[in-house]
N, C-alpha and C. Protein backbone atom coordinates (compact mmCIF):
# COMPACT_ATOMS: atom_id res chain seq x y z
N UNK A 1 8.99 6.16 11.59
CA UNK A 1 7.56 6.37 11.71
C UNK A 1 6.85 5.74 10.51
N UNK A 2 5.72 5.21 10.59
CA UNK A 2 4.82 4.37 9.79
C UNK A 2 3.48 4.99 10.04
N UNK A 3 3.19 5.79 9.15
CA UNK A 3 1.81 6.32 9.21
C UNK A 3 0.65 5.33 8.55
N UNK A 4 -0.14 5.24 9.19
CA UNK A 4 -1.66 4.47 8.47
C UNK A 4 -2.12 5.01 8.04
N UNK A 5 -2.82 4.33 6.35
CA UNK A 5 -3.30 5.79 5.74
C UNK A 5 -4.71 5.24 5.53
N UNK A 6 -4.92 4.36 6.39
CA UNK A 6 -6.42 3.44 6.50
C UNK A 6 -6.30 2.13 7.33
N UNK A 7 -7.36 1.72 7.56
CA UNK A 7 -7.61 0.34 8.26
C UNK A 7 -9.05 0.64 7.78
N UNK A 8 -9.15 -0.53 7.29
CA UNK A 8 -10.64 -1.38 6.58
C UNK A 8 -10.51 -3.15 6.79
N UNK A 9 -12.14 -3.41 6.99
CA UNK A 9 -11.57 -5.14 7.35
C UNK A 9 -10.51 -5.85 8.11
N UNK A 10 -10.10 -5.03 8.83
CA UNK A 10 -8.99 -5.38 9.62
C UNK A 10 -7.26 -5.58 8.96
N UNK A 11 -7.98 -4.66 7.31
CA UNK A 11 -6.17 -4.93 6.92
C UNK A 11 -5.96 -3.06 7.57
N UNK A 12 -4.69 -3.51 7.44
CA UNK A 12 -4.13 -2.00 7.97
C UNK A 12 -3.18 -1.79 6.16
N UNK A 13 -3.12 -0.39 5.83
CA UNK A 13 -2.50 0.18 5.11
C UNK A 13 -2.02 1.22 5.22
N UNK A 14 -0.38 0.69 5.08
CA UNK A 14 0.95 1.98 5.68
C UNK A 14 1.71 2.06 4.92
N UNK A 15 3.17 3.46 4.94
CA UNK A 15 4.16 2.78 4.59
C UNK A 15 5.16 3.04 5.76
N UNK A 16 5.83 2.59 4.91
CA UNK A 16 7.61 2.71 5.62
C UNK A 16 8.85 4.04 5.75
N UNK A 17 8.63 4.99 6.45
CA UNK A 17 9.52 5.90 6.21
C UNK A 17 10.92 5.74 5.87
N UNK A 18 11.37 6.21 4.76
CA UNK A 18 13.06 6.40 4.99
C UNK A 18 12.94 4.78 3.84
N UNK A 19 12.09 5.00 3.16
CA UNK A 19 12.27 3.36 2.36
C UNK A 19 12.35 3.96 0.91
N UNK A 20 12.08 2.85 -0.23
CA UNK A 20 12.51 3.62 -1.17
C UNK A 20 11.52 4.31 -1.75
N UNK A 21 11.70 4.91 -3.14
CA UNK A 21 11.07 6.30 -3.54
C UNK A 21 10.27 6.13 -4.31
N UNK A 22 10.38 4.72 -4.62
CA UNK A 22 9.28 4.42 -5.86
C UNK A 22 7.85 4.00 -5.33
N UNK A 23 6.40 4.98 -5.34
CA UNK A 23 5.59 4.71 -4.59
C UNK A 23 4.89 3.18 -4.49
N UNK A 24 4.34 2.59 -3.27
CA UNK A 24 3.67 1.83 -2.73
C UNK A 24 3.39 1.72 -1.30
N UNK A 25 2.39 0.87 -1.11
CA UNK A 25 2.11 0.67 0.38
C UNK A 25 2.07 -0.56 0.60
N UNK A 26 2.19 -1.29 2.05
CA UNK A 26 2.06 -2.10 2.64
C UNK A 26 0.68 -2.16 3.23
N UNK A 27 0.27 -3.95 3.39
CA UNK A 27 -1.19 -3.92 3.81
C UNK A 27 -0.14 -5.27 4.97
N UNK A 28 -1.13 -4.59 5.81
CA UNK A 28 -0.98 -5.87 7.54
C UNK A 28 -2.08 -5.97 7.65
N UNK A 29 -2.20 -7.50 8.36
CA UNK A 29 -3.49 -8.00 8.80
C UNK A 29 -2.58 -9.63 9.89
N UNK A 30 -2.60 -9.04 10.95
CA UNK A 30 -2.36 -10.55 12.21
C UNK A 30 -0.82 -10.64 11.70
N UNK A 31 -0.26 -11.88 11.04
CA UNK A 31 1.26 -12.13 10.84
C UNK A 31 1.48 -12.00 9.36
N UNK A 32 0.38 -11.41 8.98
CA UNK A 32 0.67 -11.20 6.98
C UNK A 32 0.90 -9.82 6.42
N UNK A 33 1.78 -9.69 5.37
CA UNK A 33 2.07 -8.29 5.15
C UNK A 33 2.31 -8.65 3.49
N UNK A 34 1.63 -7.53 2.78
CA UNK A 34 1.90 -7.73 1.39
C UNK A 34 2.44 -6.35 0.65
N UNK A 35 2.69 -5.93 -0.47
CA UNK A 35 3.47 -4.59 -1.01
C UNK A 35 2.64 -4.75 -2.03
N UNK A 36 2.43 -2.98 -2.37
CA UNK A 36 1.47 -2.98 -3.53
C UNK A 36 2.23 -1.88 -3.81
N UNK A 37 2.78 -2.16 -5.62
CA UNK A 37 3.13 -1.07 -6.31
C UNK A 37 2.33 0.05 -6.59
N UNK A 38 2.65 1.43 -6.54
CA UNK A 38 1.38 2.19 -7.04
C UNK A 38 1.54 2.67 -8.35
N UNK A 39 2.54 2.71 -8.62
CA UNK A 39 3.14 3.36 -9.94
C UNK A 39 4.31 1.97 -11.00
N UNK A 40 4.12 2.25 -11.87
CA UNK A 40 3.64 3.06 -13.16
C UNK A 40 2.25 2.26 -13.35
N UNK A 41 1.66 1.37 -12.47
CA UNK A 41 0.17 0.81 -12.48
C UNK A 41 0.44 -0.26 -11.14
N UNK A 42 -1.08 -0.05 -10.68
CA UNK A 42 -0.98 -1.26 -8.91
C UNK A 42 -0.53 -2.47 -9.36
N UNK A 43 0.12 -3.08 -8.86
CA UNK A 43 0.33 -4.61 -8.70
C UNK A 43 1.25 -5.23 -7.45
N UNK A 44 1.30 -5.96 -7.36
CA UNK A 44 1.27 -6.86 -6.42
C UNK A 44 3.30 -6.94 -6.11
N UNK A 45 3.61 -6.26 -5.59
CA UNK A 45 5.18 -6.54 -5.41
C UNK A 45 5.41 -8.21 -4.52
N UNK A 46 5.33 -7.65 -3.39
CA UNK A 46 5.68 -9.13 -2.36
C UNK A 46 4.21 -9.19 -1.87
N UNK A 47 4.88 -10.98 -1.57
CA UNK A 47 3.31 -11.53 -0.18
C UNK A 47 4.10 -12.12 1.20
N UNK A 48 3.69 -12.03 2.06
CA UNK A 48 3.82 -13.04 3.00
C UNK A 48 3.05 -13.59 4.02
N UNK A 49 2.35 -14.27 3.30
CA UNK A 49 1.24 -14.94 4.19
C UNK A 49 0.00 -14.98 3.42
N UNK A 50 -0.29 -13.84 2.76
CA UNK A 50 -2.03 -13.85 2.54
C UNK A 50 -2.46 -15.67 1.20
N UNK A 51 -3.33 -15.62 1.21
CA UNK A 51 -3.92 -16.20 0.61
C UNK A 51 -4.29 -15.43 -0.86
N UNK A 52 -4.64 -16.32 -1.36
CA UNK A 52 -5.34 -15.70 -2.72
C UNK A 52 -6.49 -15.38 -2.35
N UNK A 53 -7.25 -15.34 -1.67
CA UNK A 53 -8.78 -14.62 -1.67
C UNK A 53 -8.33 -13.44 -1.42
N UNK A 54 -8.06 -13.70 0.28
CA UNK A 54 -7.04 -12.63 0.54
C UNK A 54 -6.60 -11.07 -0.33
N UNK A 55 -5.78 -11.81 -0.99
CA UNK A 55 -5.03 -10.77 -1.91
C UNK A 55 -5.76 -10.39 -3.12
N UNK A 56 -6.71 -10.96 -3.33
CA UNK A 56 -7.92 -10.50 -4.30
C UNK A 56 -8.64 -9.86 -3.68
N UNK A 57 -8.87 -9.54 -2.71
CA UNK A 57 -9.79 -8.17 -1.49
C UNK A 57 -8.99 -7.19 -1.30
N UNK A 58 -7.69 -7.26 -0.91
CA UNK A 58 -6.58 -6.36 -0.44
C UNK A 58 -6.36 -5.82 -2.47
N UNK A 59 -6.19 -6.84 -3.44
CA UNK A 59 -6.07 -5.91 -4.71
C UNK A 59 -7.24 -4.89 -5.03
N UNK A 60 -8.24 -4.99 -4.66
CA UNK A 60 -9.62 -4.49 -5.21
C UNK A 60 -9.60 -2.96 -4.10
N UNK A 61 -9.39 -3.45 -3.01
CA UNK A 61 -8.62 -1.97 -2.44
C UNK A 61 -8.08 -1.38 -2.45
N UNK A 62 -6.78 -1.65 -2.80
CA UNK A 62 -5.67 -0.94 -2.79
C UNK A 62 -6.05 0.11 -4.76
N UNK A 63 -6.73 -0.77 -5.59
CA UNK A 63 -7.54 -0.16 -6.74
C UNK A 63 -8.28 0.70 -6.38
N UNK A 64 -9.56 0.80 -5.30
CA UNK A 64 -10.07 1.46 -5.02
C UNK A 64 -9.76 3.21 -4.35
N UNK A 65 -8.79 2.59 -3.55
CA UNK A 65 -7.88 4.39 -3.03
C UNK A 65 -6.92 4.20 -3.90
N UNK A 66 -6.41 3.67 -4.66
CA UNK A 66 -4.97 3.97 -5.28
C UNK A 66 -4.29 5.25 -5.36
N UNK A 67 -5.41 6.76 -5.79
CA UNK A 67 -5.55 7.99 -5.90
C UNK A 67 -5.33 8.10 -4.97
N UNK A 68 -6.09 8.01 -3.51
CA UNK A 68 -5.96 8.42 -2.16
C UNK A 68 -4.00 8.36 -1.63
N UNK A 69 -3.87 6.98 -1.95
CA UNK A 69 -2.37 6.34 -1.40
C UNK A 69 -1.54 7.11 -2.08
N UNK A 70 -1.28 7.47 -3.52
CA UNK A 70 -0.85 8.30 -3.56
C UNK A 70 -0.43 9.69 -3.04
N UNK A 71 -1.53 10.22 -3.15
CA UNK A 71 -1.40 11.46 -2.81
C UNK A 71 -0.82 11.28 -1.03
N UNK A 72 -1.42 10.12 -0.35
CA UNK A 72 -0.74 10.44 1.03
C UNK A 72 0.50 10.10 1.16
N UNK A 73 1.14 9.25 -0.09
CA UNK A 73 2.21 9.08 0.06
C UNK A 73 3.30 10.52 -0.14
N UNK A 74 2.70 10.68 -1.39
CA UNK A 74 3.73 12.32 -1.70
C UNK A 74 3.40 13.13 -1.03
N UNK A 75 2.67 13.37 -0.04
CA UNK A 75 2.48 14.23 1.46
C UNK A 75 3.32 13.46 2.18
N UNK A 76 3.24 12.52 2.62
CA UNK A 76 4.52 12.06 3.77
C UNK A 76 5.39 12.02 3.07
N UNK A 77 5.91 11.43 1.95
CA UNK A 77 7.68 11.29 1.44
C UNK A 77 8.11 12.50 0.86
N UNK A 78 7.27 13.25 -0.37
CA UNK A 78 7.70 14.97 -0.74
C UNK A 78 7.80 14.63 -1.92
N UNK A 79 7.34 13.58 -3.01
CA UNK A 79 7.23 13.03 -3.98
C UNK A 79 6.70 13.86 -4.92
N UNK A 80 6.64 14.13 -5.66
CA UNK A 80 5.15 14.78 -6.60
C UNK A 80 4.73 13.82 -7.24
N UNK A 81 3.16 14.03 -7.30
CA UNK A 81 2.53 12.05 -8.02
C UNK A 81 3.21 12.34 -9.66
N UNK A 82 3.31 13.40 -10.27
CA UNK A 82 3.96 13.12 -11.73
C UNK A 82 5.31 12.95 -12.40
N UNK A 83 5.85 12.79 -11.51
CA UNK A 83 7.36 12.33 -11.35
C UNK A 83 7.79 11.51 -12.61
């Protein structure tokens, strides 16, 4: 199961159940998918596909809920954010 923990602009932001423990999310949009670390600060794990504008809109978001993604992450995985 892959819960969405938003869709804005047509990116979608999920993660991956049963993946690993160290928090982040995935952003989809058409055939592109990128990984955003959330911890120990956001950045940019993998790309595949986006562009640099792109991924300069999807970074400024994923900044913007970062708090949010968290917390929905350690609700779906059982994490505590101070780990």
């Amino acid at each position: 199961m892959s819960p969405k923990f938003r869709q804005e602009d047509g990116f979608t932001f999920k993660i991956y159940s049963n993946e690993e423990e160290r928090m982040h999310i995935h952003v989809l949009k058409a055939e592109c998918e990128a990984k955003f670390w959330l911890e120990p600060r956001i950045e940019l794990a993998n790309n595949y596909g986006f562009n640099v504008k792109e991924l300069r809109k999807i970074s400024q978001m994923v900044e913007k809920y970062g708090n949010d993604f968290k917390q929905q992450f350690t609700a779906h995985i059982g994490k505590r954010v101070n780990d």
